[in-house]
N, C-alpha and C. Protein backbone atom coordinates (compact mmCIF):
# COMPACT_ATOMS: atom_id res chain seq x y z
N UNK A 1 9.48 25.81 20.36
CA UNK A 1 9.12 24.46 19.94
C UNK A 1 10.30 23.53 20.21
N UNK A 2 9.97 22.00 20.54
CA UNK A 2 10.90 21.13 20.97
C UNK A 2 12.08 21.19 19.44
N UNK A 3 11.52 20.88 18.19
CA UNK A 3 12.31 20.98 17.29
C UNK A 3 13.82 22.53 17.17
N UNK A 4 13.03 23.60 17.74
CA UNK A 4 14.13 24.79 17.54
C UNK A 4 15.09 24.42 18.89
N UNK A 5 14.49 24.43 19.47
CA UNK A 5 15.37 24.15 20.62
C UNK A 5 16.26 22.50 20.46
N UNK A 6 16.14 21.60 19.78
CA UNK A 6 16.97 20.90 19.48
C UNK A 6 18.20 21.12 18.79
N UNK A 7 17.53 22.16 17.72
CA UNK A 7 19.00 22.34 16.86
C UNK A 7 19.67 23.66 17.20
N UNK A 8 18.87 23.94 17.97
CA UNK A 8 19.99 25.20 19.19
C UNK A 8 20.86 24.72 19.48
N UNK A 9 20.23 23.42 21.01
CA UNK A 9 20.99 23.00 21.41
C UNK A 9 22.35 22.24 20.46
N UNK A 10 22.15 21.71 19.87
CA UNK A 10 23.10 20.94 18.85
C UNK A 10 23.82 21.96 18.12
N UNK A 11 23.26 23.30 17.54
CA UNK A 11 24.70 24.27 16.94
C UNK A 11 25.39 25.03 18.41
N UNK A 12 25.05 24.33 19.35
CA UNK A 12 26.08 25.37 20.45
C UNK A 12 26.70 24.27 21.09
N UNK A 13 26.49 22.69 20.97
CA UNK A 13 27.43 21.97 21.58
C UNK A 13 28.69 21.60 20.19
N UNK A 14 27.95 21.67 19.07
CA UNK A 14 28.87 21.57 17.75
C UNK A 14 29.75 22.80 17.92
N UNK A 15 29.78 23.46 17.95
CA UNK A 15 30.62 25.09 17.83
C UNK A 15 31.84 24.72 18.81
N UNK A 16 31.61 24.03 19.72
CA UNK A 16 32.35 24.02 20.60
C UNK A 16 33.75 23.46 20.60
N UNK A 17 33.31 22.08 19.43
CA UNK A 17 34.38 21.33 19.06
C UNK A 17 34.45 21.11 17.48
N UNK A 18 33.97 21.97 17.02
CA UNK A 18 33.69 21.65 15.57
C UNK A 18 35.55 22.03 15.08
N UNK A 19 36.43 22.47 15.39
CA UNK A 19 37.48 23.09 15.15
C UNK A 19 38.54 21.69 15.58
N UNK A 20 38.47 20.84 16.50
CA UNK A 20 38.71 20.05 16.75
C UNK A 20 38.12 18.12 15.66
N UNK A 21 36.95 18.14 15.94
CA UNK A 21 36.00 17.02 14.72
C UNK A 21 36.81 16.06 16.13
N UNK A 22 36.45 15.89 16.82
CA UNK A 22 37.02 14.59 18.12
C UNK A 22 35.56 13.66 17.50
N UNK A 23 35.66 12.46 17.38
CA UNK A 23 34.41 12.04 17.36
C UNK A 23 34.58 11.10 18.41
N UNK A 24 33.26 11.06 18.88
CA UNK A 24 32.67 10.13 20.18
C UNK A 24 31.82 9.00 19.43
N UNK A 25 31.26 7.68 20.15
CA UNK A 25 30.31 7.22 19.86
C UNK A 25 29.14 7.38 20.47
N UNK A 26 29.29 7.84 21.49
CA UNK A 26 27.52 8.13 21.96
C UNK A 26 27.30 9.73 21.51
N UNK A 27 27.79 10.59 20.63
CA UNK A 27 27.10 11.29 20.28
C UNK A 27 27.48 11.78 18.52
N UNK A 28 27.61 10.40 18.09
CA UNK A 28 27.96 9.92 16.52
C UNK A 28 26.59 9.08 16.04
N UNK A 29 26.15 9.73 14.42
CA UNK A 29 26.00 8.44 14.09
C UNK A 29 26.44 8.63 12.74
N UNK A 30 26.14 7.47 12.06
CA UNK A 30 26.32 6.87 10.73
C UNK A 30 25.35 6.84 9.63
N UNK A 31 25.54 7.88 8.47
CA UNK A 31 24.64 7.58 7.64
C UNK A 31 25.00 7.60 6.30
N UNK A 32 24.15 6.58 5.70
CA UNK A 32 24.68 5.84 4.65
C UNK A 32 24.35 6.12 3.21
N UNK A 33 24.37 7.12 2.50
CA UNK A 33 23.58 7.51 1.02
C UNK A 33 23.51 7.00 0.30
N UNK A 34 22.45 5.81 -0.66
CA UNK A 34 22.26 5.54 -1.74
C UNK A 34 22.94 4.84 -2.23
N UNK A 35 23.28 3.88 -1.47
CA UNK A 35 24.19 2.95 -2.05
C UNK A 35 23.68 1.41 -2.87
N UNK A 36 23.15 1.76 -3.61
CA UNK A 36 22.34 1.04 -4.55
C UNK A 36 22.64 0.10 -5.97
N UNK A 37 22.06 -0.71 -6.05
CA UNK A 37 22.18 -1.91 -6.90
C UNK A 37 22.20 -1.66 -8.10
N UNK A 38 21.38 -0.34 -8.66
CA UNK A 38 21.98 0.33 -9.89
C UNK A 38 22.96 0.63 -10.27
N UNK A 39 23.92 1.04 -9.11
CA UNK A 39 24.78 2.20 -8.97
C UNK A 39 26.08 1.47 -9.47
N UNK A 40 26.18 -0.10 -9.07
CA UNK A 40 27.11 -0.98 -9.22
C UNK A 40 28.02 -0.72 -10.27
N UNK A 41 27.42 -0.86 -11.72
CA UNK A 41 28.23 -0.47 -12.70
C UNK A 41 28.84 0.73 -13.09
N UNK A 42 28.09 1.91 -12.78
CA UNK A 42 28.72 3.23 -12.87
C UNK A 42 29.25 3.96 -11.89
N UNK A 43 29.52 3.78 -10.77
CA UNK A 43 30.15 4.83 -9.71
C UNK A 43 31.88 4.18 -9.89
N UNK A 44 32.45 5.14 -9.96
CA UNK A 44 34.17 5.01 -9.81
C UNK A 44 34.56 4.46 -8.56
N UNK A 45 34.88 3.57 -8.85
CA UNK A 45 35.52 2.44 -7.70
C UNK A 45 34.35 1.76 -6.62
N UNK A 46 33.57 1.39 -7.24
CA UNK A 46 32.00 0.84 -6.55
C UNK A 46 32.44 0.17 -5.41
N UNK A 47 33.71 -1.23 -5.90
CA UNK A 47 33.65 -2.25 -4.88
C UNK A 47 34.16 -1.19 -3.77
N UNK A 48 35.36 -0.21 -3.94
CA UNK A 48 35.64 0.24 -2.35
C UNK A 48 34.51 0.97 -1.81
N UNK A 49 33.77 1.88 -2.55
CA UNK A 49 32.51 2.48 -1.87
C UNK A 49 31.72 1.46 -1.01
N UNK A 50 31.25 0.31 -1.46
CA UNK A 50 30.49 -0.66 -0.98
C UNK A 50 31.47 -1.69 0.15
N UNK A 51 32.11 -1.89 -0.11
CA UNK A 51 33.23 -2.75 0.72
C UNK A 51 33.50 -1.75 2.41
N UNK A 52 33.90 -0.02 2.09
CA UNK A 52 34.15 0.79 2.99
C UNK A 52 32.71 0.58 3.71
N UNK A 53 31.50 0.63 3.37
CA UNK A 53 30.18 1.12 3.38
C UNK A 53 29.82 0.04 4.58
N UNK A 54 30.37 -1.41 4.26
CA UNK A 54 29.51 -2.40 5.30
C UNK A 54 31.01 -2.62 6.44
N UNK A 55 32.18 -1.94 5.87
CA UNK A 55 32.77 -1.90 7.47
C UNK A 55 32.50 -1.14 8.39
N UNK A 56 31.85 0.21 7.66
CA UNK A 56 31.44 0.88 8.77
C UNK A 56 30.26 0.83 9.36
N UNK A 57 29.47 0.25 8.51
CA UNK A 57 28.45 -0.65 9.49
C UNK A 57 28.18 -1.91 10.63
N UNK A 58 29.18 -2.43 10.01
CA UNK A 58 29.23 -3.49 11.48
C UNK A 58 30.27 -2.62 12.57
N UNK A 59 30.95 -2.16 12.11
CA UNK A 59 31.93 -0.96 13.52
C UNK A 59 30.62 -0.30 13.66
N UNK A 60 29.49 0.44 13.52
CA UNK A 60 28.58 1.48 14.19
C UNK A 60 28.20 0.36 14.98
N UNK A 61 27.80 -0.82 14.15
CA UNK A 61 26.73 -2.02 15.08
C UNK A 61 27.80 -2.57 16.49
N UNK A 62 28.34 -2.68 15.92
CA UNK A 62 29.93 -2.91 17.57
C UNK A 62 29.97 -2.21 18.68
N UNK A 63 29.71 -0.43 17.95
CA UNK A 63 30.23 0.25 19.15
C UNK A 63 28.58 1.44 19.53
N UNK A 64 27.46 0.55 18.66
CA UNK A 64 26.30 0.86 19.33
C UNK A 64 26.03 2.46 18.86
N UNK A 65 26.80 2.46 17.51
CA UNK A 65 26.23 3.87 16.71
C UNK A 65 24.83 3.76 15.85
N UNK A 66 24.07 4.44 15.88
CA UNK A 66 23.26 4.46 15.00
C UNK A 66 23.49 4.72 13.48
N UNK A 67 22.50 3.75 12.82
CA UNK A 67 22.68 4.17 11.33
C UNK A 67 21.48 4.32 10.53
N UNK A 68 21.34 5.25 9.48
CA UNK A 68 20.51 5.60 9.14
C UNK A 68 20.77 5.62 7.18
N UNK A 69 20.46 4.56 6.67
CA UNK A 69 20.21 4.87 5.51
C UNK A 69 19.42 5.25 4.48
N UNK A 70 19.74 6.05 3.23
CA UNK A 70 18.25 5.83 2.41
C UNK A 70 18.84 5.15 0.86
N UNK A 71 18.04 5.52 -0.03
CA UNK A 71 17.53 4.79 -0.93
C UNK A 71 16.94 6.05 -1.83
N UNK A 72 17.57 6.31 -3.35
CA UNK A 72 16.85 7.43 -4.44
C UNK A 72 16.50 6.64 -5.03
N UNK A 73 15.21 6.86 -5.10
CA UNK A 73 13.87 6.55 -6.20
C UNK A 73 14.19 4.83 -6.45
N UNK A 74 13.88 4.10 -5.10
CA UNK A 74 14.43 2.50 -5.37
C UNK A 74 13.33 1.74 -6.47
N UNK A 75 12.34 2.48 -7.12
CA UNK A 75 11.76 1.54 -8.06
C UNK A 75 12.59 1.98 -8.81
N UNK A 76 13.15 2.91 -9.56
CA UNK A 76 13.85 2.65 -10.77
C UNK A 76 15.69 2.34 -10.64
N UNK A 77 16.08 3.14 -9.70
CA UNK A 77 17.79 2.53 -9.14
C UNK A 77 17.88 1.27 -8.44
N UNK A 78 16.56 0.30 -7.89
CA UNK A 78 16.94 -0.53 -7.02
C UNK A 78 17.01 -0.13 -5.35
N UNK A 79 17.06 -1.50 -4.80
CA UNK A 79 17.48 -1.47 -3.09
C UNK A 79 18.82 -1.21 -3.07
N UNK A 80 19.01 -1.05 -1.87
CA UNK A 80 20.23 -0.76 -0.98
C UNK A 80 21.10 -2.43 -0.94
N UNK A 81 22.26 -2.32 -1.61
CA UNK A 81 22.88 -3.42 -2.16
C UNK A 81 23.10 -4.66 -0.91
N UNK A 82 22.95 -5.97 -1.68
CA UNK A 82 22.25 -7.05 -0.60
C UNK A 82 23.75 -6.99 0.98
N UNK A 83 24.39 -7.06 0.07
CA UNK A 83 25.69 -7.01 1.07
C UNK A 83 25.96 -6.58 1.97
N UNK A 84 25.33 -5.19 1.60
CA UNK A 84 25.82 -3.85 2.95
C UNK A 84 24.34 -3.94 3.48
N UNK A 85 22.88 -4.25 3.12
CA UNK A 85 21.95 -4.08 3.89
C UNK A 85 22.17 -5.12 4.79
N UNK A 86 23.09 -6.34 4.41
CA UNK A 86 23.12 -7.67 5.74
C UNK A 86 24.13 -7.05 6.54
N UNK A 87 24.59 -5.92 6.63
CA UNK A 87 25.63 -5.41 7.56
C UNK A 87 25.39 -4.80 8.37
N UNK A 88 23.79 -4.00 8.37
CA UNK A 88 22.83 -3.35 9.24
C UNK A 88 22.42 -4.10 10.32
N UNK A 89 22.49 -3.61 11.49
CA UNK A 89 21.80 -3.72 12.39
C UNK A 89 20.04 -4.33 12.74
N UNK A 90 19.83 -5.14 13.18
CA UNK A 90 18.26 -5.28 13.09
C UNK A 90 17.88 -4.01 13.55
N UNK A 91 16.81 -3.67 12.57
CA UNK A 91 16.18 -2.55 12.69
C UNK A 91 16.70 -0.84 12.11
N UNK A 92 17.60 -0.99 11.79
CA UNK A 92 17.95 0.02 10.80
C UNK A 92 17.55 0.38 9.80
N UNK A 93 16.42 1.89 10.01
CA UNK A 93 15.95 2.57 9.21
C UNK A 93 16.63 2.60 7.51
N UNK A 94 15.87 2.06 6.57
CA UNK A 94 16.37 2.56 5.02
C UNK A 94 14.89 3.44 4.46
N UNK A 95 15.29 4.73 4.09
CA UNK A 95 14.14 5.41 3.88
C UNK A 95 14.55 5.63 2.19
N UNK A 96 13.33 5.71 1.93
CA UNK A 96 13.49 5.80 0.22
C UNK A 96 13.28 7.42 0.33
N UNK A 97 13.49 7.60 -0.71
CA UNK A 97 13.27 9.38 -0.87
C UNK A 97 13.49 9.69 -2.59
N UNK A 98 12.61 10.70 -2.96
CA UNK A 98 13.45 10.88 -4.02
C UNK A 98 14.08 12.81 -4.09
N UNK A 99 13.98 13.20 -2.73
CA UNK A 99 14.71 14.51 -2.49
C UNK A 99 16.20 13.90 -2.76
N UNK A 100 16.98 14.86 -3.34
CA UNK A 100 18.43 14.45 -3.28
C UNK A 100 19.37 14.29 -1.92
N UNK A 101 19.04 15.47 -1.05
CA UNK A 101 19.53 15.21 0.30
C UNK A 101 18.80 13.79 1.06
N UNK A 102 19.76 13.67 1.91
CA UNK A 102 18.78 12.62 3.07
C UNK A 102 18.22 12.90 4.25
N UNK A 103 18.35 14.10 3.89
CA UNK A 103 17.09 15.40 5.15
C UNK A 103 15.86 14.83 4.53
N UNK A 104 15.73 14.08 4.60
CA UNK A 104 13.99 14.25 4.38
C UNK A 104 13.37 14.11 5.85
N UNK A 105 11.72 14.24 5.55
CA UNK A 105 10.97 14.40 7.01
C UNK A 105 11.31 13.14 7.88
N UNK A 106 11.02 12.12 7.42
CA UNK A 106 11.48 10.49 7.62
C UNK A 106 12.78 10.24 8.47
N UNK A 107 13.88 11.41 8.00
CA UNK A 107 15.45 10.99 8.37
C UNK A 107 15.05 12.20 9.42
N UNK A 108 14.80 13.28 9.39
CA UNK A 108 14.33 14.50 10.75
C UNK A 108 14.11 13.74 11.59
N UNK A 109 12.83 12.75 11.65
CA UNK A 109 12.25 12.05 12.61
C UNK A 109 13.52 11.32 13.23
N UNK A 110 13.97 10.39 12.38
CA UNK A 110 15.30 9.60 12.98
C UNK A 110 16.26 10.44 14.00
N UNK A 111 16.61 11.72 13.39
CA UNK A 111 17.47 12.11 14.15
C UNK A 111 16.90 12.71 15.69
N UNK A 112 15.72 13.30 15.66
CA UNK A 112 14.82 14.02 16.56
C UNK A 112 14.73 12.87 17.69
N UNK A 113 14.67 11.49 17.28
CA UNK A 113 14.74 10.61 18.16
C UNK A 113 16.06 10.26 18.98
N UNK A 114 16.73 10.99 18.54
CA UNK A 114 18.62 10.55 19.20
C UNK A 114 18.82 11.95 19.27
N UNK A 115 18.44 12.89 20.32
CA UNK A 115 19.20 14.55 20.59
C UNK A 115 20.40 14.63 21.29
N UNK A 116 21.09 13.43 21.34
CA UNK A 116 22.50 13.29 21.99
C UNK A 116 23.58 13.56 20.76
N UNK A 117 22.70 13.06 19.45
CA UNK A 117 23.74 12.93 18.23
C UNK A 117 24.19 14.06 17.86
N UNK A 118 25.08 14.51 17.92
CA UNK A 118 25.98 16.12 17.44
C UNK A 118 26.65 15.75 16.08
N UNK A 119 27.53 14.52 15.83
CA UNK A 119 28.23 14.22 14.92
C UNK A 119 27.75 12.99 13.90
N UNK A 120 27.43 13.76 12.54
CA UNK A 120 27.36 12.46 11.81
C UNK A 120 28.67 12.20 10.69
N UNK A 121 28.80 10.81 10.49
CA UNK A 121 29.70 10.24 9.71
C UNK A 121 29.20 10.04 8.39
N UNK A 122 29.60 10.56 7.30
CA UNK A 122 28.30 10.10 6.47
C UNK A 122 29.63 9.37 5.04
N UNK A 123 29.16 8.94 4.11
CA UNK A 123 29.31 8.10 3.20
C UNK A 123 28.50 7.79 2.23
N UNK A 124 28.63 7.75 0.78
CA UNK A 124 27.38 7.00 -0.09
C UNK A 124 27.90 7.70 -1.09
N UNK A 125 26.73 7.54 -2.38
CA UNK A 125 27.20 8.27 -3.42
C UNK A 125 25.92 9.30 -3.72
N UNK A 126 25.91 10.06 -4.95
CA UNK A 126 26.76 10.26 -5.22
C UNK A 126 27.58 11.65 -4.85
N UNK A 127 28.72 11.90 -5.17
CA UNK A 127 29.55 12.78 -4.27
C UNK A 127 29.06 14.35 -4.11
N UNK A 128 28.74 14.40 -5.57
CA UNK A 128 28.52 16.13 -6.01
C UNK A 128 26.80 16.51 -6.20
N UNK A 129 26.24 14.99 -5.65
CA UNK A 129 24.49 15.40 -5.35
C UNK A 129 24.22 15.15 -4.45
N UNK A 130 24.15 13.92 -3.66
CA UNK A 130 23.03 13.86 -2.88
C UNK A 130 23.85 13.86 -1.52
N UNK A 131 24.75 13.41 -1.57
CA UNK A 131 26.12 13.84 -0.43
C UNK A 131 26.82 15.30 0.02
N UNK A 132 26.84 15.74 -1.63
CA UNK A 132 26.67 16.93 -1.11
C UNK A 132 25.55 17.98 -0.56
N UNK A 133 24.02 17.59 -0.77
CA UNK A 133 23.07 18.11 -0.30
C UNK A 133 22.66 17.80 1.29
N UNK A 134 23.04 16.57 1.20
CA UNK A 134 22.96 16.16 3.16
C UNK A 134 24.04 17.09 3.25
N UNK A 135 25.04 17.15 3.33
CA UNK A 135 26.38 18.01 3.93
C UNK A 135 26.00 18.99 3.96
N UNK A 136 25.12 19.42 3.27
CA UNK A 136 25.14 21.22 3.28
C UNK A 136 23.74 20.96 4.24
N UNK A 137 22.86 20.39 4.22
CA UNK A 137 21.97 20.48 4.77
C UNK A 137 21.99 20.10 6.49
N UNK A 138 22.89 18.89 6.98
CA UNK A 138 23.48 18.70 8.14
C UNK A 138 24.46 20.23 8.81
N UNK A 139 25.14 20.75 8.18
CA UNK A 139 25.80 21.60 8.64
C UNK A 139 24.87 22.90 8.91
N UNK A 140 23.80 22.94 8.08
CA UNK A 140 23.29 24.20 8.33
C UNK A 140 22.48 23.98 9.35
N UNK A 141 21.65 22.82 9.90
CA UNK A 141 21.35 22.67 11.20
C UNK A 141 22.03 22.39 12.67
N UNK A 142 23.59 22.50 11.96
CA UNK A 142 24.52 22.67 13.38
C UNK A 142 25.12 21.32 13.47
N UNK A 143 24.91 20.47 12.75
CA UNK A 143 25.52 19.12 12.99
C UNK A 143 27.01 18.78 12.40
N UNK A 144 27.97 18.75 13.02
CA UNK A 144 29.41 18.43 12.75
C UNK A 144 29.22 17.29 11.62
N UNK A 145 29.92 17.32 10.66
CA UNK A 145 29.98 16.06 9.24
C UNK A 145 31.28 15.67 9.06
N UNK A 146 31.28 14.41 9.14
CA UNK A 146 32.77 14.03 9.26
C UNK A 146 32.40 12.73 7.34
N UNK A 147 33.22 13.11 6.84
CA UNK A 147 32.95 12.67 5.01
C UNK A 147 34.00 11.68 5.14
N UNK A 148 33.38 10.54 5.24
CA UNK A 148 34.56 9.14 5.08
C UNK A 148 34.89 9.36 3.89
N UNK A 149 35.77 9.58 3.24
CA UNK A 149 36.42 9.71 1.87
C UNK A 149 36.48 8.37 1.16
N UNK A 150 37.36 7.16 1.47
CA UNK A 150 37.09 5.82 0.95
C UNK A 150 35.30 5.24 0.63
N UNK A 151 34.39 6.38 1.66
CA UNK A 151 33.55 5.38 1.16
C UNK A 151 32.43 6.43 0.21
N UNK A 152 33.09 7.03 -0.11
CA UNK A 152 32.23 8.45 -1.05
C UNK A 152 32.86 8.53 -2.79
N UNK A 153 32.04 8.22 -3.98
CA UNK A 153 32.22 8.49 -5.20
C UNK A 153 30.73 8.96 -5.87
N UNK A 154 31.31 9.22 -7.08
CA UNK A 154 30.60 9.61 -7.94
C UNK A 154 30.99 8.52 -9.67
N UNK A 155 30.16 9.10 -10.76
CA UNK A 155 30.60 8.55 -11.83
C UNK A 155 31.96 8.88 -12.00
N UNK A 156 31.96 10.41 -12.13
CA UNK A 156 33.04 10.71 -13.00
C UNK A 156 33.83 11.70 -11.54
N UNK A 157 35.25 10.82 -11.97
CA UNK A 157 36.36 11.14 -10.62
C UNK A 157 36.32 12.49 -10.16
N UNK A 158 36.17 13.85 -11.29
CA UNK A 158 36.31 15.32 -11.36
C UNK A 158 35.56 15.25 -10.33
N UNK A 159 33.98 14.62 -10.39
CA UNK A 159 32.79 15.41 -10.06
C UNK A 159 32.90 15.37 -8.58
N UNK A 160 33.57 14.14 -8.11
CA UNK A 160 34.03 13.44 -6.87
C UNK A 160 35.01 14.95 -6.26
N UNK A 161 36.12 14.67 -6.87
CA UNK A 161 37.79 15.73 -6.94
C UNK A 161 36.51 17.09 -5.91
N UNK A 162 35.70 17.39 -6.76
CA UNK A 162 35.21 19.30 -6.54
C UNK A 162 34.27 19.19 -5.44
N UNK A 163 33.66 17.98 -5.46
CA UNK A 163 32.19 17.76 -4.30
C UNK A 163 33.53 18.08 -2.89
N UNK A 164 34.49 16.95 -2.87
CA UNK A 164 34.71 16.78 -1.76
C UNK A 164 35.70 18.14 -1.32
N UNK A 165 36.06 19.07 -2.19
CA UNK A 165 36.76 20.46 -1.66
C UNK A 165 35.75 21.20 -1.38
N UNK A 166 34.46 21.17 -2.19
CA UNK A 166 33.21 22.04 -1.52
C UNK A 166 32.87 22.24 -0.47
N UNK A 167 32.60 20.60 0.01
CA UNK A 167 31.93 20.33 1.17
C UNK A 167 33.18 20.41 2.25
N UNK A 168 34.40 20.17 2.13
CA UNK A 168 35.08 21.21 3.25
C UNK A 168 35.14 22.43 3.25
N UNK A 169 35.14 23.20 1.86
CA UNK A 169 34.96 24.15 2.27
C UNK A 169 33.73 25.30 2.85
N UNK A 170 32.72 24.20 3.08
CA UNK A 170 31.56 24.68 3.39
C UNK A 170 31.78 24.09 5.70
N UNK A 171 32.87 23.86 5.66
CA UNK A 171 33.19 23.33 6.88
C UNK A 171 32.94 21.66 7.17
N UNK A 172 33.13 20.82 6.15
CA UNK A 172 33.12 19.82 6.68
C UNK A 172 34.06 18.86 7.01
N UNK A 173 34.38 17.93 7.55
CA UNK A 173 35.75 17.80 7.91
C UNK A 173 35.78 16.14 6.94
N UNK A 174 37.07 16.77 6.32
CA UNK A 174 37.25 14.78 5.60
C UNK A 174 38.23 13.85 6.34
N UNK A 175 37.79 12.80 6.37
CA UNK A 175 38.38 11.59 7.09
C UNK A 175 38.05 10.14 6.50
N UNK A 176 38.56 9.57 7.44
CA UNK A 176 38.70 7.97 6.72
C UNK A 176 37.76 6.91 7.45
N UNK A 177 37.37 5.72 7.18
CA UNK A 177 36.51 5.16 7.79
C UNK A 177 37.41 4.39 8.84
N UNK A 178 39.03 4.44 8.70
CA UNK A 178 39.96 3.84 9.34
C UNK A 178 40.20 4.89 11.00
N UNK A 179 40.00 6.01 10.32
CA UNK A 179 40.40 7.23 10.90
C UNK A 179 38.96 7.63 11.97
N UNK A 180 37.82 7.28 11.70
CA UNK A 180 36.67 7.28 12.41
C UNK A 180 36.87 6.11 13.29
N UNK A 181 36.85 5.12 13.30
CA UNK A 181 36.40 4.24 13.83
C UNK A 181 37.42 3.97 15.26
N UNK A 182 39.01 4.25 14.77
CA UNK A 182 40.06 4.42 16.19
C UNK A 182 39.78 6.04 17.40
N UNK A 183 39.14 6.79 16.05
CA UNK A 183 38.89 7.93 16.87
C UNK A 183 37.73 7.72 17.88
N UNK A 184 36.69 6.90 17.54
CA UNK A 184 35.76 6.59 18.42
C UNK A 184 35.73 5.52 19.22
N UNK A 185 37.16 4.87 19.41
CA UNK A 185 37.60 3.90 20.29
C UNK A 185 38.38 4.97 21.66
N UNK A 186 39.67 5.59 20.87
CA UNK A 186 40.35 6.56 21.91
C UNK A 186 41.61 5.78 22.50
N UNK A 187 41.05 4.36 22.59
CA UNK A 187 42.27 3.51 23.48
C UNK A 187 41.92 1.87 23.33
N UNK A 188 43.63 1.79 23.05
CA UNK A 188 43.27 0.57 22.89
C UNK A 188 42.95 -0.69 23.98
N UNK A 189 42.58 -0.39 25.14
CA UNK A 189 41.68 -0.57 26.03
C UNK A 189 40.23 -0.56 26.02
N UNK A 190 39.53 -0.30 25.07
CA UNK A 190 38.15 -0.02 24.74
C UNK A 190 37.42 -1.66 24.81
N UNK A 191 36.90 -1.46 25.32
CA UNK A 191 36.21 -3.04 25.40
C UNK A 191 35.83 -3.29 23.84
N UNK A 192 35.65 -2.88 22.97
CA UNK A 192 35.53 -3.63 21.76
C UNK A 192 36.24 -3.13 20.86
N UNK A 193 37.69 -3.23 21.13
CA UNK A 193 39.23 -3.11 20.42
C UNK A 193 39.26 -4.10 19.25
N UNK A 194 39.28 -5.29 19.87
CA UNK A 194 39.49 -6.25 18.99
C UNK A 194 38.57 -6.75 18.47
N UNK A 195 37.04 -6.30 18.23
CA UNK A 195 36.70 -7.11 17.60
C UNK A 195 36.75 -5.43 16.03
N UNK A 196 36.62 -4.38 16.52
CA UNK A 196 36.89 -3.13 15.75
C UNK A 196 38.25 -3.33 15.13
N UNK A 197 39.34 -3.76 15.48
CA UNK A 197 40.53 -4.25 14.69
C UNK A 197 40.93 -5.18 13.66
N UNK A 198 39.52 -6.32 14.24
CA UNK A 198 39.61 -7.29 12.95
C UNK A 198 38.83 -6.89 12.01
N UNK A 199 38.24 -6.01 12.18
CA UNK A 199 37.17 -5.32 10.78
C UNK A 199 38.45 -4.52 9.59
N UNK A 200 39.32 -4.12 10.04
CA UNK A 200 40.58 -3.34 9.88
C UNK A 200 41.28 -4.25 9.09
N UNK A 201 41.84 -5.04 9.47
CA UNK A 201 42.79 -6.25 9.37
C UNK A 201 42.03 -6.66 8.06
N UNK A 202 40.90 -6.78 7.56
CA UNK A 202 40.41 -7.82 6.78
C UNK A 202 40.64 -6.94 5.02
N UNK A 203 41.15 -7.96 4.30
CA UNK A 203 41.22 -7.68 3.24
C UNK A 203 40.99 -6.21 1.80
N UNK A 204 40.79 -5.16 1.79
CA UNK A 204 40.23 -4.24 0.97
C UNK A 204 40.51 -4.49 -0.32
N UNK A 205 39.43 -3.83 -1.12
CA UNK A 205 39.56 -3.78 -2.68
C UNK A 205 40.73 -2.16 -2.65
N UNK A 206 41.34 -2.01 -3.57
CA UNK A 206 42.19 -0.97 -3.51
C UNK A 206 41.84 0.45 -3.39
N UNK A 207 42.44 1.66 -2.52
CA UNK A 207 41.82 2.72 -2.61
C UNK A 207 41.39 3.44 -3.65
N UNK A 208 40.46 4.23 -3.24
CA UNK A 208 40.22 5.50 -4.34
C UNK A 208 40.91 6.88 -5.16
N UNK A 209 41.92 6.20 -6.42
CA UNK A 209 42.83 7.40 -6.41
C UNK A 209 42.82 8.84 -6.24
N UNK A 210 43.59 9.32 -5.08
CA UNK A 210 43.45 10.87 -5.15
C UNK A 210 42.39 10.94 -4.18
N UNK A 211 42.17 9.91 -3.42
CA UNK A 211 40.83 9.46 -1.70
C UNK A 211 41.20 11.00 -1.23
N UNK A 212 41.42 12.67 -1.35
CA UNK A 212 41.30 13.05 -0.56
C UNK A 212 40.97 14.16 -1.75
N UNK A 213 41.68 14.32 -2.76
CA UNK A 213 41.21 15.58 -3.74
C UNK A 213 40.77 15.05 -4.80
């Protein structure tokens, strides 16, 4: 079936460089977990989650990455916060779900439509559910996960601290949304250097203490 043979193909071009995590943009994308209008008051350090969340959306929209967000149970948590949905791309999928991963059939389809994509970047909250259920669920179909750290929390910092040693140690690789976005330039020759630099340059709310454990 076209589906097995997709994620063949994709755990034998991942294997290859998974030891390395080089990320490209034509075979990257970006996806965005639950970053929601509920969430505002209780996730630990919201503004950088949300602030990290729509830089790396206009850098995917720059350098022509796809992005794919969803949305848990948006009648009772709310939409996908007004800020970062104006940072999307026209036409960027937000799928509601109320599975905790963002494997749902909806996001399959998304990806089934892009079989170039090997590497996703992912981000959202929260750290030790539904981030960690895409992670485990992306990796077990062969897909390299690169965990922007600035743009990943939870309520409570611990729950954050253990998600994000899990999910490397389940092989996923942690990085920065600073650290993605030069890696998928390569040189600063890249025809869209500068406009990816002034996304950089612009102001942040302060990091996430302990952004790596």
């Amino acid at each position: 079936a076209p589906s097995v043979k997709h994620s063949l193909d994709i755990m034998a071009a991942t294997a290859l460089g998974r030891g390395l995590g080089k990320l490209l943009p034509n075979t990257s994308a970006l996806f965005v977990c639950d970053i929601q209008e509920r969430f505002r008051p209780v996730i630990h350090q919201f503004p950088t989650v949300l602030d990290t969340s729509r830089r790396m959306a206009r850098a995917a929209g720059i350098l022509g990455v796809p992005v794919v967000a969803t949305e848990q149970y948006p009648k009772a948590l709310g939409a996908t916060c007004a800020e970062l949905a104006e940072a999307f791309a026209p036409g960027t999928p937000i799928v509601a779900k109320t599975m905790f991963s963002m494997l749902t059939p909806e996001v399959e389809t998304e990806l089934k439509k892009r079989p170039g994509v090997r590497q996703v970047m992912l981000l959202g909250i929260e750290a030790h559910v539904c981030v960690l259920q895409t992670t485990l669920d992306l990796l077990e179909k062969g897909y390299e996960v690169h965990l922007l750290v600035d743009g990943i929390s939870s309520q409570r910092p611990h729950d954050r601290a253990v998600a994000l040693q899990r999910m490397a140690q389940a092989g996923a690789l942690l990085s920065s949304s600073e650290m993605a976005m030069f890696q998928m330039m390569g040189n600063a020759k890249h025809e869209k250097f500068k406009a990816v630099s002034a996304l950089v340059k612009e102001e942040r709310p302060a990091p996430i203490p302990g952004s790596l454990l």
